[in-house]
N, C-alpha and C. Protein backbone atom coordinates (compact mmCIF):
# COMPACT_ATOMS: atom_id res chain seq x y z
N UNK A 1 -28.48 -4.37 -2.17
CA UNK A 1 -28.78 -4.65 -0.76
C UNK A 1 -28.43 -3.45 0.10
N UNK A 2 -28.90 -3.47 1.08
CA UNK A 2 -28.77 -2.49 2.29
C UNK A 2 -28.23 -3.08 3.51
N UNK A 3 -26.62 -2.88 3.54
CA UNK A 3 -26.47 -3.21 4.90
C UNK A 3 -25.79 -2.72 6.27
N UNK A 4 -25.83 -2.60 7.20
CA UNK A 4 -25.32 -2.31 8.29
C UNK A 4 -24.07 -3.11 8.69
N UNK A 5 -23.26 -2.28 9.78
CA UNK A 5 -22.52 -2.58 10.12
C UNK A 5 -22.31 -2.47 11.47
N UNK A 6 -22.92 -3.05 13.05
CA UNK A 6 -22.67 -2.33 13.83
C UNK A 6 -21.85 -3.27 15.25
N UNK A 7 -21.89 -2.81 16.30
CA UNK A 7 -20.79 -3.41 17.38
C UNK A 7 -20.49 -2.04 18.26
N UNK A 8 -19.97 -2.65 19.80
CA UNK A 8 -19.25 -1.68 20.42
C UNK A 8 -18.18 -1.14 19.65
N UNK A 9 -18.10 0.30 20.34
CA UNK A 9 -16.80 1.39 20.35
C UNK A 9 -15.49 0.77 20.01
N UNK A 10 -14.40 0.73 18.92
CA UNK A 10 -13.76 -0.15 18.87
C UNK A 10 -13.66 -1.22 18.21
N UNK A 11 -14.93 -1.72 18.15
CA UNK A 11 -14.92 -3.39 17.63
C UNK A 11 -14.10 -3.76 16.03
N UNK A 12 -14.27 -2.99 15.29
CA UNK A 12 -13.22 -3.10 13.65
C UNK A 12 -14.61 -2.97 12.86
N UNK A 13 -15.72 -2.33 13.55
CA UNK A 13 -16.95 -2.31 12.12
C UNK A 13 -16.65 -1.61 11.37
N UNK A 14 -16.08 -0.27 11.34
CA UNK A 14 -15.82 0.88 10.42
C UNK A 14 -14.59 0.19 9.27
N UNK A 15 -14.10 -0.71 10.19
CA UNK A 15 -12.94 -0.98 8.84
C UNK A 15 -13.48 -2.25 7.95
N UNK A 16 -14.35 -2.91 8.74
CA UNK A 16 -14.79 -4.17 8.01
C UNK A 16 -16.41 -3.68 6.62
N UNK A 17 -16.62 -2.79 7.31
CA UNK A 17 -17.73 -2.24 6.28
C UNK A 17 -16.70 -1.40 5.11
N UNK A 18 -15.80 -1.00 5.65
CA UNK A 18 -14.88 -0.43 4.16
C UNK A 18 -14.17 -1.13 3.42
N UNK A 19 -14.04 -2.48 4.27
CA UNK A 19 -13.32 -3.89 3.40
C UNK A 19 -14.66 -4.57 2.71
N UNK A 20 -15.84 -4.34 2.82
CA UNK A 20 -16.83 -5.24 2.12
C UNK A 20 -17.16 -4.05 1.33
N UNK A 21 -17.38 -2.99 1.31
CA UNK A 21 -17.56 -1.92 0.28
C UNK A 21 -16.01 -1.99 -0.88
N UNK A 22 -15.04 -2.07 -0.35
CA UNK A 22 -14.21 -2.47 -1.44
C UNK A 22 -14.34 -3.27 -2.56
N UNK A 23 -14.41 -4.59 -1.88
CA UNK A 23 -14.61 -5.82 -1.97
C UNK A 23 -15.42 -6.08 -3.16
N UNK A 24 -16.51 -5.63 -2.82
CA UNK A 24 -17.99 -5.74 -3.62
C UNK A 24 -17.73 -4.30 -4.98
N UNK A 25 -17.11 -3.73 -4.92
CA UNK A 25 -16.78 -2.72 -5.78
C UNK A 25 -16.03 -3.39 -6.97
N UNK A 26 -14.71 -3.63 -6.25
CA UNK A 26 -13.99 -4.60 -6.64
C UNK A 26 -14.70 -5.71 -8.14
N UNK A 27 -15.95 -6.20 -7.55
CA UNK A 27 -16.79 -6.90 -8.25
C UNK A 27 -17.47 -6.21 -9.34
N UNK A 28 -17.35 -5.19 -9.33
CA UNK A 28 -18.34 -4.45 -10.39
C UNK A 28 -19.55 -4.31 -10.29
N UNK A 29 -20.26 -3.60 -8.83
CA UNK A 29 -21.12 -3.59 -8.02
C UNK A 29 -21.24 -1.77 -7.94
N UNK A 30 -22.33 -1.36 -8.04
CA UNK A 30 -22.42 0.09 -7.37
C UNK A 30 -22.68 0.47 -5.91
N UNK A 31 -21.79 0.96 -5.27
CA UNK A 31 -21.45 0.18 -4.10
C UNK A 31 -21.42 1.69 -3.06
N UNK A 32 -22.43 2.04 -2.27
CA UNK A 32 -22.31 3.58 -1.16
C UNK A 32 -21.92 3.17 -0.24
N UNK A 33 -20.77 3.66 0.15
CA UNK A 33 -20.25 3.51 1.72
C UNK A 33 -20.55 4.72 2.83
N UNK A 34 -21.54 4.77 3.69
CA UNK A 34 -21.56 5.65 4.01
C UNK A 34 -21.41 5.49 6.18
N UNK A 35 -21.62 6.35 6.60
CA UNK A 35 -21.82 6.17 8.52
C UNK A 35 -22.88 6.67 8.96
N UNK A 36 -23.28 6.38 10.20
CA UNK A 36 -23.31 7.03 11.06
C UNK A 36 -23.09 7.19 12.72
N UNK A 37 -23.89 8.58 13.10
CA UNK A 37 -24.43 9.49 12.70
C UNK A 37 -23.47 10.24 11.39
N UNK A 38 -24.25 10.91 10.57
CA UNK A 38 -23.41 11.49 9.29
C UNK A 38 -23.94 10.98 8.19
N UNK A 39 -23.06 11.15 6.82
CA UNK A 39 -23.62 10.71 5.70
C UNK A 39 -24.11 11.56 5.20
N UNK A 40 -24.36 12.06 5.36
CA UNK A 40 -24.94 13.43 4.70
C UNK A 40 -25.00 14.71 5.08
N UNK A 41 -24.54 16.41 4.30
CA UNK A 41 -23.96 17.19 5.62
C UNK A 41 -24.51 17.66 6.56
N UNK A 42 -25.99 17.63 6.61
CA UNK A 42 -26.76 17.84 7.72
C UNK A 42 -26.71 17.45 9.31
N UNK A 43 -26.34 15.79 9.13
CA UNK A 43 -25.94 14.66 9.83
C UNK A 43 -24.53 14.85 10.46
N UNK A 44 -23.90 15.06 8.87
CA UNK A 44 -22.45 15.46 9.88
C UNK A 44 -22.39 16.58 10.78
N UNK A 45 -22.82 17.62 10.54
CA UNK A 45 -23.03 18.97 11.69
C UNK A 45 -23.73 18.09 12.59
N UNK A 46 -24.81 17.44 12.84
CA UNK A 46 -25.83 16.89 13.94
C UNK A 46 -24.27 16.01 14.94
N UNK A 47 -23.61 14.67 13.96
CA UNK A 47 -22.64 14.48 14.10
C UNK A 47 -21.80 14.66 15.23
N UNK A 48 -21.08 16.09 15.00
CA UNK A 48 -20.15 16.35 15.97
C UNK A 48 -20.85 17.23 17.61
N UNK A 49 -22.25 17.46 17.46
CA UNK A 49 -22.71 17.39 18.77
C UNK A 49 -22.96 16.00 19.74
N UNK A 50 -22.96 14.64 18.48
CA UNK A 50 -23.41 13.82 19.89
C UNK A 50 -21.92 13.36 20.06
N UNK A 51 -20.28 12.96 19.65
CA UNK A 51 -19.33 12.19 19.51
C UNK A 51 -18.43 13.04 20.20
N UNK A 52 -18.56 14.52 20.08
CA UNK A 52 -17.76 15.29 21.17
C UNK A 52 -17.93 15.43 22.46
N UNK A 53 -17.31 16.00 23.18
CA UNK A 53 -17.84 16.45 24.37
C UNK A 53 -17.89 15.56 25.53
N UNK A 54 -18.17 16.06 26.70
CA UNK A 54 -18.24 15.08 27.73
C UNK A 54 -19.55 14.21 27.56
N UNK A 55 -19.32 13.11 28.87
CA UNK A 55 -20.32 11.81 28.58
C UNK A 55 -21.82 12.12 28.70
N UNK A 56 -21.44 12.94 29.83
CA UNK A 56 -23.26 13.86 30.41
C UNK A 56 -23.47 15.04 29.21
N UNK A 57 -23.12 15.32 28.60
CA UNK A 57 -23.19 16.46 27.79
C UNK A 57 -25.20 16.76 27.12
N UNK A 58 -24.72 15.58 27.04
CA UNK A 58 -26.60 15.26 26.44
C UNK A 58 -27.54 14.16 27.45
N UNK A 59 -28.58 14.34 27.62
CA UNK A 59 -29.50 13.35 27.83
C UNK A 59 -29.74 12.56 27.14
N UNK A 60 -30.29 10.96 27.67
CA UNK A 60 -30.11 9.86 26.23
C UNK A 60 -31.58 9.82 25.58
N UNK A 61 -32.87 11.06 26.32
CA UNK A 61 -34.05 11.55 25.44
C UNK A 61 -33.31 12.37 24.34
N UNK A 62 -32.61 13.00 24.73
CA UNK A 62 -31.91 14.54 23.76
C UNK A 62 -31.19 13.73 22.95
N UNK A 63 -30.21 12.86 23.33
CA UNK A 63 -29.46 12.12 22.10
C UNK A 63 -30.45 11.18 21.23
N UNK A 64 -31.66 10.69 21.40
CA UNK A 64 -32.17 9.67 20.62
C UNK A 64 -33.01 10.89 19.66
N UNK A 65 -33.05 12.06 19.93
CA UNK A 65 -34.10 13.06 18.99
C UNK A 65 -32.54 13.00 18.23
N UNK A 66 -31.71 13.82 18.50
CA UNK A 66 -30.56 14.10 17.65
C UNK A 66 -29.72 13.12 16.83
N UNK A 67 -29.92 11.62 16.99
CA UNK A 67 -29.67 10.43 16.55
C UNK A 67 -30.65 10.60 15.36
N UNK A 68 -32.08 10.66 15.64
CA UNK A 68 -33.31 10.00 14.80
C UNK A 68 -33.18 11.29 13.45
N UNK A 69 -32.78 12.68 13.98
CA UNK A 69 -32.80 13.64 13.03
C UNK A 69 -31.68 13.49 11.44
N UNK A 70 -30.35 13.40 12.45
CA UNK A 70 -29.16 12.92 11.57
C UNK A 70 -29.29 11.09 10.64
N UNK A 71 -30.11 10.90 10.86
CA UNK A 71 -30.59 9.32 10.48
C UNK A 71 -31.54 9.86 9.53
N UNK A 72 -33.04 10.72 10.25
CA UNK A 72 -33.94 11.18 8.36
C UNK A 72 -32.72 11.52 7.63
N UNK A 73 -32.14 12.51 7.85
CA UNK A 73 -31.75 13.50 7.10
C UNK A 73 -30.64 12.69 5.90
N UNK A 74 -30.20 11.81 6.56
CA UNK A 74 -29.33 10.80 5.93
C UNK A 74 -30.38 9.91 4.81
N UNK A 75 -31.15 9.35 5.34
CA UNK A 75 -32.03 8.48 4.60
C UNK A 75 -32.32 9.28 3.40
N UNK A 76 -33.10 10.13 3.30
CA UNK A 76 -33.43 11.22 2.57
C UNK A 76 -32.57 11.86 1.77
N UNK A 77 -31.86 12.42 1.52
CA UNK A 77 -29.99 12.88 1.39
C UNK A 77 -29.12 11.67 0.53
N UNK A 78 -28.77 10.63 1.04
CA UNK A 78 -28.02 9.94 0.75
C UNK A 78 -28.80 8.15 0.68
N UNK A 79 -29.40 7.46 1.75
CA UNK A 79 -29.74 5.91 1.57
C UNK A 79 -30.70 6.00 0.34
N UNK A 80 -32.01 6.40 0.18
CA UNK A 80 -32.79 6.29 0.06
C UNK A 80 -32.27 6.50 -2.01
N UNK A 81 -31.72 7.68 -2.38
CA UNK A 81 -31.60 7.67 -3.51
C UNK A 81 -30.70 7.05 -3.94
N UNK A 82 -29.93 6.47 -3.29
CA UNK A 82 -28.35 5.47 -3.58
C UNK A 82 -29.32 3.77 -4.01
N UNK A 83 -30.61 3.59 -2.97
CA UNK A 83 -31.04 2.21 -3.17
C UNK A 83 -32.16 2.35 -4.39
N UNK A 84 -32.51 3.86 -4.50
CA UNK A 84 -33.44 3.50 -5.87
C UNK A 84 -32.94 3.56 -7.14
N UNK A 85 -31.84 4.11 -6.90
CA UNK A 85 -30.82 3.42 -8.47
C UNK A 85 -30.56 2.35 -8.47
N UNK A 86 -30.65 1.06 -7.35
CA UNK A 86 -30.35 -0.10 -7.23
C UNK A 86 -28.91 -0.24 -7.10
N UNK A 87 -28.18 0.54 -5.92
CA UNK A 87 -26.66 0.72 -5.63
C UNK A 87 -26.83 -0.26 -4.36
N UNK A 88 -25.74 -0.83 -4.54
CA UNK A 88 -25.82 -1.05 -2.67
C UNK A 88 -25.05 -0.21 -1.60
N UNK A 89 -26.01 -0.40 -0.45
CA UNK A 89 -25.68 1.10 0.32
C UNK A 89 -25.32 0.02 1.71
N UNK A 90 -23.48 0.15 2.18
CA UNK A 90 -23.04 0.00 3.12
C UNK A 90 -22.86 0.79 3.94
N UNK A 91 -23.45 1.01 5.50
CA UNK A 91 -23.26 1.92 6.37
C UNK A 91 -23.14 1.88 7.90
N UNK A 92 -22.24 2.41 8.02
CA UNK A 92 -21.16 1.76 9.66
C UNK A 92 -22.40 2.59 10.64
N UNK A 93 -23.03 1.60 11.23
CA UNK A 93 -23.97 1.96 11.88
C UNK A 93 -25.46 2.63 11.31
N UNK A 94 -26.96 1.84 11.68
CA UNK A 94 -28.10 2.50 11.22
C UNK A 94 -28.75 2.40 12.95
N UNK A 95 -30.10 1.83 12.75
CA UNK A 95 -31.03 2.18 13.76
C UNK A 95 -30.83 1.31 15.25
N UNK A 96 -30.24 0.37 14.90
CA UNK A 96 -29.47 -1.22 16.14
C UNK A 96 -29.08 -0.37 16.86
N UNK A 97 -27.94 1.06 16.27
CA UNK A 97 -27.24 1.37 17.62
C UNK A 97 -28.12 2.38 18.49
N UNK A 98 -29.13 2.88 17.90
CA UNK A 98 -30.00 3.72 18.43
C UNK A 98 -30.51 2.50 19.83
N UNK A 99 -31.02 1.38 18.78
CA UNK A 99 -31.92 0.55 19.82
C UNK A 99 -31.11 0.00 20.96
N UNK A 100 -29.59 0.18 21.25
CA UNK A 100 -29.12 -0.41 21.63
C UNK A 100 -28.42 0.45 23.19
N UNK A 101 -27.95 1.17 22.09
CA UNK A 101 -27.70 2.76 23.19
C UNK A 101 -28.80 3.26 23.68
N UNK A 102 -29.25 3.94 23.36
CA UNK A 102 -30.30 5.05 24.06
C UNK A 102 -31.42 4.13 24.07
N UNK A 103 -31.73 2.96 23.42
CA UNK A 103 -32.88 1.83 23.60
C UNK A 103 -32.85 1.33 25.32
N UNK A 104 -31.16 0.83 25.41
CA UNK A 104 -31.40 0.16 26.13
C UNK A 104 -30.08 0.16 27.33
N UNK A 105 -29.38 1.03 26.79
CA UNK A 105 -28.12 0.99 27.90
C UNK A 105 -27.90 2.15 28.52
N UNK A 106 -28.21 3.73 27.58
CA UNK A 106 -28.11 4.84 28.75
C UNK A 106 -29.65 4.56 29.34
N UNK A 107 -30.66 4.06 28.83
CA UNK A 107 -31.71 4.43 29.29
C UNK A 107 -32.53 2.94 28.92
N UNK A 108 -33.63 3.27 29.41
CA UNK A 108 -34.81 2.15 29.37
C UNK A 108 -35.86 3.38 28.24
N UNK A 109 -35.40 2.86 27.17
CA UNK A 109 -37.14 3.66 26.55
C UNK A 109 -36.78 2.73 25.20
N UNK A 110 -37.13 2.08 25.42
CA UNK A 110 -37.23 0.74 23.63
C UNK A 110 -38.63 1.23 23.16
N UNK A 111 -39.36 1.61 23.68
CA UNK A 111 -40.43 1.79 23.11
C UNK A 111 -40.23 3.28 22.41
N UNK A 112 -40.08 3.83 23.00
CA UNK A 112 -40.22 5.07 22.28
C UNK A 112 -39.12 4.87 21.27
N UNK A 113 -38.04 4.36 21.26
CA UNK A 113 -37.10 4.26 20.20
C UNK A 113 -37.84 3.56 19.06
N UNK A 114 -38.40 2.51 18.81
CA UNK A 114 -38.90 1.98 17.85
C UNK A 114 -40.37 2.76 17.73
N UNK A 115 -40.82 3.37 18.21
CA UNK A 115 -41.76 4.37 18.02
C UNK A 115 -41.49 5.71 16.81
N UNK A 116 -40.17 5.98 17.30
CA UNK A 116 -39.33 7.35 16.45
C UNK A 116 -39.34 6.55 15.25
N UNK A 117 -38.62 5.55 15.43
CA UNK A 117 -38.22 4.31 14.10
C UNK A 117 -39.54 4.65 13.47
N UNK A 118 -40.15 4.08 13.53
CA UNK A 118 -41.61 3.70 12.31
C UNK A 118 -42.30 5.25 12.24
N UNK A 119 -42.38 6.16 12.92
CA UNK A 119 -42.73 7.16 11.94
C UNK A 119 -41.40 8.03 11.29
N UNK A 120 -40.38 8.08 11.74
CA UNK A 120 -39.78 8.84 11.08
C UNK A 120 -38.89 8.13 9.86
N UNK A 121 -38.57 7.09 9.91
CA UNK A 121 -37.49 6.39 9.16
C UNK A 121 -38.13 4.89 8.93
N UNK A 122 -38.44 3.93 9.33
CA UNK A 122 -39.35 3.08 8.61
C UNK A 122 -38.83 2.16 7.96
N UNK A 123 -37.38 1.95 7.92
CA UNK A 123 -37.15 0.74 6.80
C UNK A 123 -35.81 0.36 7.81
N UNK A 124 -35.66 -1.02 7.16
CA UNK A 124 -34.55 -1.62 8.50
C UNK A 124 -33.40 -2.27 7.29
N UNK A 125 -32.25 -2.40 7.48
CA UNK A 125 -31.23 -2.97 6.50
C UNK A 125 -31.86 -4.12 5.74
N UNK A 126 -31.32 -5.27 4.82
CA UNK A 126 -31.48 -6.17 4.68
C UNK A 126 -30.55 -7.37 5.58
N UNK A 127 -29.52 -6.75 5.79
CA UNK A 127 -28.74 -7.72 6.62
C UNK A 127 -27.77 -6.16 7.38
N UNK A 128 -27.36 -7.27 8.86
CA UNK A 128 -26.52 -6.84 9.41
C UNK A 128 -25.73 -7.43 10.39
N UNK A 129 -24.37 -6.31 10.02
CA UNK A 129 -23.00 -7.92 10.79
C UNK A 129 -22.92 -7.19 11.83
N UNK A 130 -22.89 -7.80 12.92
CA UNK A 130 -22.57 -6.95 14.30
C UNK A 130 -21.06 -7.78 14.53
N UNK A 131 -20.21 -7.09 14.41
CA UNK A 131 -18.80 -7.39 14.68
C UNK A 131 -18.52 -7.27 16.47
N UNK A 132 -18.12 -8.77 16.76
CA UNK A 132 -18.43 -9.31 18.26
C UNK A 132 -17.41 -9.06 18.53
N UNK A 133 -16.37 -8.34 19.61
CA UNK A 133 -15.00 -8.01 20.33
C UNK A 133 -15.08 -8.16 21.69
N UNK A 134 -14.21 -8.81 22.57
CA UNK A 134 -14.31 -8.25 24.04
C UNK A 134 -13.99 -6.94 24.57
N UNK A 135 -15.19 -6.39 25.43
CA UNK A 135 -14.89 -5.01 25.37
C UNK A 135 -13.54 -4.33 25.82
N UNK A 136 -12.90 -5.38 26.39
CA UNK A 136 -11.31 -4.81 27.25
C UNK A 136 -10.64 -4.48 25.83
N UNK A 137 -10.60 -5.47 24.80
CA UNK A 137 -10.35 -5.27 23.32
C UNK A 137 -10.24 -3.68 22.93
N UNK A 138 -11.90 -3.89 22.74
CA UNK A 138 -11.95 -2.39 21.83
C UNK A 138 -12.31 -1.18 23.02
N UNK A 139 -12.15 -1.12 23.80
CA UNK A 139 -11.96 -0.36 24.69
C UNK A 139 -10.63 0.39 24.69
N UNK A 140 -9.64 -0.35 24.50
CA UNK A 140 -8.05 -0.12 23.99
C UNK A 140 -7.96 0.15 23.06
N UNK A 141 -8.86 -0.14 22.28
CA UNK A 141 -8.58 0.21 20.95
C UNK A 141 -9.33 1.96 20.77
N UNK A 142 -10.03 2.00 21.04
CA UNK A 142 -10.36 3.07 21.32
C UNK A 142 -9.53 4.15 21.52
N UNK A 143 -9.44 4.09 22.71
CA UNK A 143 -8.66 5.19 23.17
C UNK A 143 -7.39 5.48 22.51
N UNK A 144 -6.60 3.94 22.17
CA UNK A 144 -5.29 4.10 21.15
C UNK A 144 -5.51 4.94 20.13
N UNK A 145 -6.88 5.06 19.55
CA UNK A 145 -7.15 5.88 18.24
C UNK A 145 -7.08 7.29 18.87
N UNK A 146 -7.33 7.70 19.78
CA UNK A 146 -7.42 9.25 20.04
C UNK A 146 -8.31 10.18 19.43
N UNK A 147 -8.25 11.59 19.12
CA UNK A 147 -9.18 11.93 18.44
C UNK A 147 -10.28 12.46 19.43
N UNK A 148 -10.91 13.36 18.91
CA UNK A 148 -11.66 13.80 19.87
C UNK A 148 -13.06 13.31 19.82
N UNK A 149 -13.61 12.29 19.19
CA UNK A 149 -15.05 11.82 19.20
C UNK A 149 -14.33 10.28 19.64
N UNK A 150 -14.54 10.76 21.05
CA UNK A 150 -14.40 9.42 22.27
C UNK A 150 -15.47 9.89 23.79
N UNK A 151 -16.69 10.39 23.54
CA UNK A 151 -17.63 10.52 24.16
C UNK A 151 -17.96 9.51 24.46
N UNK A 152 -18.76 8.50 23.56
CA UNK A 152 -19.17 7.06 24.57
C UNK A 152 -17.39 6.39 24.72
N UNK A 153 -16.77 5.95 25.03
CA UNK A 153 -15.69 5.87 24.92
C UNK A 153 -15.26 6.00 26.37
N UNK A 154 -15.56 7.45 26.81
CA UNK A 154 -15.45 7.96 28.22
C UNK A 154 -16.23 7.06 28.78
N UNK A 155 -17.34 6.68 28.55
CA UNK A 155 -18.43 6.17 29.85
C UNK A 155 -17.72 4.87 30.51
N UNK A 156 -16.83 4.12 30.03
CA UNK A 156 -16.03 3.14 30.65
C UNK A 156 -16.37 1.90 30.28
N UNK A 157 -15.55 0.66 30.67
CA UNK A 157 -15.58 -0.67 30.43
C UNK A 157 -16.90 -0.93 30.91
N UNK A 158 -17.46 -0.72 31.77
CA UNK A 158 -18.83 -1.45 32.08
C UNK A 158 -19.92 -1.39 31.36
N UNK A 159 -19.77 0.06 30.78
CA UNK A 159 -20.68 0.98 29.53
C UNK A 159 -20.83 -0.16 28.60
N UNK A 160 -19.56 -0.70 28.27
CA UNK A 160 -19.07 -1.12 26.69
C UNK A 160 -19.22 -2.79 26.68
N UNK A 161 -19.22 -3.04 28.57
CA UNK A 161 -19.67 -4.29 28.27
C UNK A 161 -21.11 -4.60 27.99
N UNK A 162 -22.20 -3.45 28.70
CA UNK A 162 -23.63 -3.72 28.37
C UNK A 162 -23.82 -3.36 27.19
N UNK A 163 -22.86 -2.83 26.53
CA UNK A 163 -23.52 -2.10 25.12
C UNK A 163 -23.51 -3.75 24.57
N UNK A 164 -22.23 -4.36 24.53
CA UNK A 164 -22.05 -6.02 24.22
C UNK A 164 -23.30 -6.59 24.15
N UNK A 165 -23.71 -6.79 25.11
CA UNK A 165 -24.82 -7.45 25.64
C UNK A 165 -26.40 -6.93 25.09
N UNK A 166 -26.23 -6.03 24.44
CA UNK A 166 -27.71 -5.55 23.87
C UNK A 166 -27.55 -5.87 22.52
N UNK A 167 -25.89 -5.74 22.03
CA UNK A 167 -26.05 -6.89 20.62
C UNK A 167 -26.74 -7.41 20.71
N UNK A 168 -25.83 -8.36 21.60
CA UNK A 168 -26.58 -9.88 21.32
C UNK A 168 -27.50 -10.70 21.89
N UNK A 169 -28.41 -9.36 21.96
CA UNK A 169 -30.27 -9.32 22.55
C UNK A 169 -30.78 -9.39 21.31
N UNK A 170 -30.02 -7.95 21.10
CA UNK A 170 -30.63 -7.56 19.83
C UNK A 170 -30.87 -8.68 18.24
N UNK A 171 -29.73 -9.65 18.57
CA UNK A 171 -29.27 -10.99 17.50
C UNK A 171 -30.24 -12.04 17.66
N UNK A 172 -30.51 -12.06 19.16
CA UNK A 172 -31.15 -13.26 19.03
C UNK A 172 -32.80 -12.92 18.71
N UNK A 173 -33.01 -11.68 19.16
CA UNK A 173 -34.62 -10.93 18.51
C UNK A 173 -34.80 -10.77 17.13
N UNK A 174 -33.86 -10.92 16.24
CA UNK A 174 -33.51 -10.61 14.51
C UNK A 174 -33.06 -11.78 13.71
N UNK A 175 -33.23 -12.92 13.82
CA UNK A 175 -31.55 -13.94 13.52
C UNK A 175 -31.80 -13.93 12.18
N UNK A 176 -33.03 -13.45 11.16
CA UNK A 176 -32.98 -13.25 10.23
C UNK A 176 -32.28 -12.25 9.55
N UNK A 177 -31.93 -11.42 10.04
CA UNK A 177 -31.24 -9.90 9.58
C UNK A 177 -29.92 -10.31 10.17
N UNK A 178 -29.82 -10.20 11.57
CA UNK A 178 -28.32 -9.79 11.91
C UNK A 178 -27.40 -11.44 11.90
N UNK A 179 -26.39 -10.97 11.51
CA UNK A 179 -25.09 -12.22 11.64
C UNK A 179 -24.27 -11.61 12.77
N UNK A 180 -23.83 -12.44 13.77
CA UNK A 180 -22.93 -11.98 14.54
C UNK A 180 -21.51 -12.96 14.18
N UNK A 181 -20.05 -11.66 14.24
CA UNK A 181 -18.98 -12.38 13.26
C UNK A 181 -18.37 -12.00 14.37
N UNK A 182 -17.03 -13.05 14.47
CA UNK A 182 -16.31 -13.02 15.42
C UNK A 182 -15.42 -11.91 15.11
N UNK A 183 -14.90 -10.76 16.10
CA UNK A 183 -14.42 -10.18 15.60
C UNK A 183 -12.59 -9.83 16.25
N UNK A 184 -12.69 -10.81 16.81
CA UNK A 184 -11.22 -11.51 17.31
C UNK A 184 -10.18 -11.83 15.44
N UNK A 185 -8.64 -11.93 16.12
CA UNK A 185 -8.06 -12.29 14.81
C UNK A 185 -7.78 -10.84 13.95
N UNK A 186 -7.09 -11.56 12.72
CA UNK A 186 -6.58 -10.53 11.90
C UNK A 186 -7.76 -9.61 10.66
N UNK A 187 -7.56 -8.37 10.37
CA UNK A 187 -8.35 -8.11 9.70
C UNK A 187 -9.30 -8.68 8.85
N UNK A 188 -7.91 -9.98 8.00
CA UNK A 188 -8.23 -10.56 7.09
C UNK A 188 -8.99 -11.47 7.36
N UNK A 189 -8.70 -12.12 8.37
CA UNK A 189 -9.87 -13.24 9.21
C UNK A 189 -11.29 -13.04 9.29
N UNK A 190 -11.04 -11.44 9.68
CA UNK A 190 -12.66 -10.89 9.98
C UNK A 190 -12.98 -10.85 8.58
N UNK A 191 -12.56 -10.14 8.06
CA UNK A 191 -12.87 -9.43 6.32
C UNK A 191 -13.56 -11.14 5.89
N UNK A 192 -12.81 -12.23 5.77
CA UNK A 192 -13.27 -13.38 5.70
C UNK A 192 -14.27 -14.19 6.15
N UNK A 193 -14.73 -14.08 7.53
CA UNK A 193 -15.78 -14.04 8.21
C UNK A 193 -17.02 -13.77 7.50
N UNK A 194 -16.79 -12.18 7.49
CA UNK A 194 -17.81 -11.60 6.60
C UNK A 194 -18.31 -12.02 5.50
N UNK A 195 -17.39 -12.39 4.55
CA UNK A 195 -17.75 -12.75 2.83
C UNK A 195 -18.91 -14.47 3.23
N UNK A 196 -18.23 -14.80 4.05
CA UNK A 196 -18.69 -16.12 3.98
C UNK A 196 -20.12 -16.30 4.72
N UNK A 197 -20.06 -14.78 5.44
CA UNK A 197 -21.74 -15.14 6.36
C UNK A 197 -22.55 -13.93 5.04
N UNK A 198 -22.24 -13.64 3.77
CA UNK A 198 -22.41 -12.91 2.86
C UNK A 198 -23.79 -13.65 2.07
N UNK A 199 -24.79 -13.90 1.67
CA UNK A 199 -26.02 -14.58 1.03
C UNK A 199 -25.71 -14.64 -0.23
């Protein structure tokens, strides 16, 4: 299977996609854990231009080309030959956050985002958990992490509450693909969550 992992800044996706890549390993599963933007080193150089830097640094036309590039390059590189060995390929963030960010919260262009989608990249997860947090949550959490890829991060609580809210646009336009998991509670709660909204 192919799946995603995505949610606001914060939310525990990065750790809950490395607890179900365990998990499933664990099982005796061939199992790619990968991110993005990144995943492959092309991606990662693409990478540290959009996660650094100030909030204006890029335009959200300029970030959805530099999103869509580090995403082929990944597919190509790393998804694409991981799923034709029949591995499963877990990865903290695919095309949702494109549609979600630069779709629909720095900017109004959904169309052109799912436009880039189908000619350049073309295939959508089989499932995906959007890990649900209140943004005051992972907003704190955020910043507690430090580190210098806190670009969206900067744009503020209001940013992080519409990003919220294009989830779970985005959930109710998909309910076949995406599960939305509570992402309140202890790791293990969530990690649990997960297995059980698992097919």
């Amino acid at each position: 299977m192919f799946i995603s992992f995505e949610g606001i800044d914060g939310s525990g996706k990065s750790t809950q996609a490395r607890r179900l890549a365990q998990t499933l390993g664990e099982r005796g599963l061939d199992v790619v854990l990968t991110r993005e933007p990144g995943g492959s080193p092309g991606a990662e150089e693409i990478r540290r231009l959009l996660v650094e830097g100030g909030s204006e640094r890029w335009s959200p036309e300029t970030e959805l080309l530099l999103f869509t590039a580090a995403r082929r390059d990944h597919l190509e590189r790393l998804i694409r030959p991981a799923l034709d060995r029949d591995a499963w390929v877990i990865t903290d963030r695919f095309a949702d956050s494109t549609r979600v960010y630069q779709g629909a919260v720095r900017a109004t262009q959904s169309q052109l985002v799912e436009e880039l989608h189908r000619l350049m990249i073309g295939i959508e997860p089989d499932l995906t958990f959007v890990i649900d947090i209140a943004p005051e949550i992972s907003l704190r959490r955020g910043q507690a992490r430090g580190g210098s890829e806190d670009r969206f991060e900067g744009m503020g609580l209001e940013f992080q509450q519409r990003l919220r809210d294009g989830f779970h646009a985005l959930a109710e336009r998909a309910p076949g693909r995406i599960r939305m998991i509570d992402g309140s509670g202890s790791q293990d709660e969530v990690a649990a969550r997960v297995l059980a909204a698992l097919p």
